[in-house]
Protein backbone atom coordinates (compact mmCIF):
# COMPACT_ATOMS: atom_id res chain seq x y z
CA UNK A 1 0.00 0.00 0.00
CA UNK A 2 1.15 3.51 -0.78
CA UNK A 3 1.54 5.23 2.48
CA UNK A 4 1.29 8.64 0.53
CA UNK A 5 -2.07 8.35 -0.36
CA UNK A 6 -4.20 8.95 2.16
CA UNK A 7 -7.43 6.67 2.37
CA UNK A 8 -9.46 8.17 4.65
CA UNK A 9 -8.83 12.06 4.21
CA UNK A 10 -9.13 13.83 0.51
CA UNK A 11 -6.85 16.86 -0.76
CA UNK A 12 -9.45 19.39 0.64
CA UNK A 13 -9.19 17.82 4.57
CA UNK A 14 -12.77 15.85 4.20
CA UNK A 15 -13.52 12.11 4.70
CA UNK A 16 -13.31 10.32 1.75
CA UNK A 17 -16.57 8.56 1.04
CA UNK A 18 -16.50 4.72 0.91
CA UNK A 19 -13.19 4.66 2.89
CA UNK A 20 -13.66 1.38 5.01
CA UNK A 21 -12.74 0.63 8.06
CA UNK A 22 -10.36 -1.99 7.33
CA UNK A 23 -8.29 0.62 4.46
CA UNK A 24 -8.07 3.42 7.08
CA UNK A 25 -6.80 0.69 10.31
CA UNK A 26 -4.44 -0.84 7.18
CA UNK A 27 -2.86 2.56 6.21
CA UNK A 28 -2.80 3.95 9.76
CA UNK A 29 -0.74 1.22 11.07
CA UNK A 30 2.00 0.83 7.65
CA UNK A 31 2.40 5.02 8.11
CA UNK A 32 3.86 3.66 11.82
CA UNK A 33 0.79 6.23 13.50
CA UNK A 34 -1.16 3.34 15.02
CA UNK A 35 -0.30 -0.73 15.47
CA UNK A 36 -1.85 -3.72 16.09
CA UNK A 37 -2.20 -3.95 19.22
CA UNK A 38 -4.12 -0.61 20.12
CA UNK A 39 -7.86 -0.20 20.17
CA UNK A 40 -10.42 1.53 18.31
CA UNK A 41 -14.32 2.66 19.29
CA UNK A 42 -16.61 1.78 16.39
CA UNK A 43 -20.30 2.07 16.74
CA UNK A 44 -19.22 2.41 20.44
CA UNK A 45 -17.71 -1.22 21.17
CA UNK A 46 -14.02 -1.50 21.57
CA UNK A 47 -11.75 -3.78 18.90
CA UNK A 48 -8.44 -4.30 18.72
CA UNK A 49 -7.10 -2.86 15.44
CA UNK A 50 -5.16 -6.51 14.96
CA UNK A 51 -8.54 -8.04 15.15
CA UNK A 52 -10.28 -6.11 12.63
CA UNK A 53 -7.26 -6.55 10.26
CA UNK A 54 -6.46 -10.29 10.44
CA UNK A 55 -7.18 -13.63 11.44
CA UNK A 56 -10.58 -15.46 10.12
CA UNK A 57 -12.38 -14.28 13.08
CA UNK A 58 -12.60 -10.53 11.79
CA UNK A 59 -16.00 -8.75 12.57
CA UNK A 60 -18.16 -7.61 9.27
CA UNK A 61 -17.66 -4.02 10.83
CA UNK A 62 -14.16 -4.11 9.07
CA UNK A 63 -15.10 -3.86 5.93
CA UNK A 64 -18.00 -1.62 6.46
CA UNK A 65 -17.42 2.36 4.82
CA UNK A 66 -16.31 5.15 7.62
CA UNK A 67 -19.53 7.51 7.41
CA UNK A 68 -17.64 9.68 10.75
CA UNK A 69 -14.77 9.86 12.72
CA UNK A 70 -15.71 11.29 15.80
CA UNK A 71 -12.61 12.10 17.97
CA UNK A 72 -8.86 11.96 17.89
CA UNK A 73 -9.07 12.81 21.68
CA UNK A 74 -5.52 11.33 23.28
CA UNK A 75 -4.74 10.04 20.05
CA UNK A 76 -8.37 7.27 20.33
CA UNK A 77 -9.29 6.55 16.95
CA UNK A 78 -13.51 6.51 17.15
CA UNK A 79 -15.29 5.90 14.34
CA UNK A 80 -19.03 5.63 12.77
CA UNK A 81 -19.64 3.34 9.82
């Protein structure tokens, strides 16, 4: 993946639309800004960013679009799909 484009934000500084969950946590963690291991709020409930990018067990949520992100607050990623 090309860590200079920039999935989930456009040239103007607005969500790209149809941006999923799983190409944002993918291109957060290969920039170095995130890893595996950290959480993230979607809908509300907690994942583990590892979980929603590997392993057969991944929850449909990962591939769902972003339609928010809601905070950055101490560096929490919180999204809305």
């Amino acid at each position: 993946m090309n860590i200079t484009f920039d999935p989930l934000w456009d040239e103007r500084g607005e969500l790209r639309r149809g941006c999923t969950v799983g190409e944002a946590l993918t291109w957060l963690t290969n920039c170095g800004s995130h890893s595996a291991g950290e959480t993230v709020y979607i809908n509300g409930e907690l994942y583990k960013i590892g979980r929603l990018l590997y392993g057969p067990d991944r929850p449909a949520v990962a591939d769902k679009p972003i339609a928010r992100v809601c905070d950055g607050y101490y560096h929490r990623l919180t999204f809305r799909v």
